[in-house]
Protein backbone atom coordinates (compact mmCIF):
# COMPACT_ATOMS: atom_id res chain seq x y z
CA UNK A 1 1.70 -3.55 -29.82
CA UNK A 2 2.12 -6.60 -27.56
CA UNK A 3 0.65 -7.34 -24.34
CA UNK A 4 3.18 -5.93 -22.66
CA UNK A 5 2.88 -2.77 -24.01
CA UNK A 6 -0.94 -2.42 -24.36
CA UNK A 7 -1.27 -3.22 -20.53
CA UNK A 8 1.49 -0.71 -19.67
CA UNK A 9 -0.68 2.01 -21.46
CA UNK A 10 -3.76 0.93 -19.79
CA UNK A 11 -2.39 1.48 -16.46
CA UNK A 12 -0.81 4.93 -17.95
CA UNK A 13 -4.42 5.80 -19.04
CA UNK A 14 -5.89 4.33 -15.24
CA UNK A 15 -3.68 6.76 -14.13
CA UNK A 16 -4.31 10.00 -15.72
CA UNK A 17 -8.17 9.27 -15.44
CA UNK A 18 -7.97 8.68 -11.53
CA UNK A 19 -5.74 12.27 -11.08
CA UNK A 20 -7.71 14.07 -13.28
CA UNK A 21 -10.94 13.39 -11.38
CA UNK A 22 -9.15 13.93 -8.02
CA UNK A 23 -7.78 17.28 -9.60
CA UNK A 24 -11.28 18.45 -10.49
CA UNK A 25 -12.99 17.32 -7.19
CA UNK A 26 -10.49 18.77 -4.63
CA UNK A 27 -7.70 20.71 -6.63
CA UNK A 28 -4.37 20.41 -7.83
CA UNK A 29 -2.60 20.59 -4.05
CA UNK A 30 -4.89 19.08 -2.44
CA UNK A 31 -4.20 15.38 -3.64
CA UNK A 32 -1.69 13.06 -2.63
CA UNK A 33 0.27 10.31 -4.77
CA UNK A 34 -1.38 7.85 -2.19
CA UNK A 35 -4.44 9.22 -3.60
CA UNK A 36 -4.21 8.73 -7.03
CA UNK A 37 -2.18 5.35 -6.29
CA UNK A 38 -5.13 4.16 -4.49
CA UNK A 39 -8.24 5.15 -7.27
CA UNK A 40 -6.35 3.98 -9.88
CA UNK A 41 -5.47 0.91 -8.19
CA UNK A 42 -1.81 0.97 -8.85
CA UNK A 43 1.34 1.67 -6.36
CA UNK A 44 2.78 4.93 -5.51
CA UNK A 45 5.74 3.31 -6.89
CA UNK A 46 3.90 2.18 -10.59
CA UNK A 47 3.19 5.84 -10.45
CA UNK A 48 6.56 7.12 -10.25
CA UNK A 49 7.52 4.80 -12.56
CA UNK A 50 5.48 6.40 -15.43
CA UNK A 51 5.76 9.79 -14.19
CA UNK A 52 8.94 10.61 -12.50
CA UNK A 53 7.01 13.02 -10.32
CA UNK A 54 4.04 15.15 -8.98
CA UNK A 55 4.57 17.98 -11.28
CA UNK A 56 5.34 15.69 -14.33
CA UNK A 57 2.43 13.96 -13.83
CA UNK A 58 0.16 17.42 -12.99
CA UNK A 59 1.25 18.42 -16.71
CA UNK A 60 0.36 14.84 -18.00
CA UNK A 61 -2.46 15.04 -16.66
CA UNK A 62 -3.97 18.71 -18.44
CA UNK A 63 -2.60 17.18 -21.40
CA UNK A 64 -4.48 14.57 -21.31
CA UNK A 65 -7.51 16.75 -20.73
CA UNK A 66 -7.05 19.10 -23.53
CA UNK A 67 -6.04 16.03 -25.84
């Protein structure tokens, strides 16, 4: 894994982490991509980028819990 790649999954993993605790605090429908885009210190766009949307990234995100 390169640079690259290993910075691309940190921001993934930034990501996930900052949603999930906004998820837990205030719920599901509650939080806003701006949100998440803001405690994970990323754009809303960086966030689409990995995620293609809300629900995608809701999913991602229980995964990630479970996992």
């Amino acid at each position: 894994m390169d640079g690259f790649e290993r910075r691309r999954e940190l921001k993934k993993k930034d990501i996930l982490e900052a949603a999930l605790e906004l998820f837990m605090k205030y719920g599901v429908q509650k939080v806003s991509i701006a949100e998440i885009a803001k405690e994970a210190n990323v754009s809303q766009v960086t966030i689409y980028n990995y995620f293609d949307s809300k629900n995608n990234l809701i999913h991602l995100v229980f995964k990630f819990y479970v996992d």
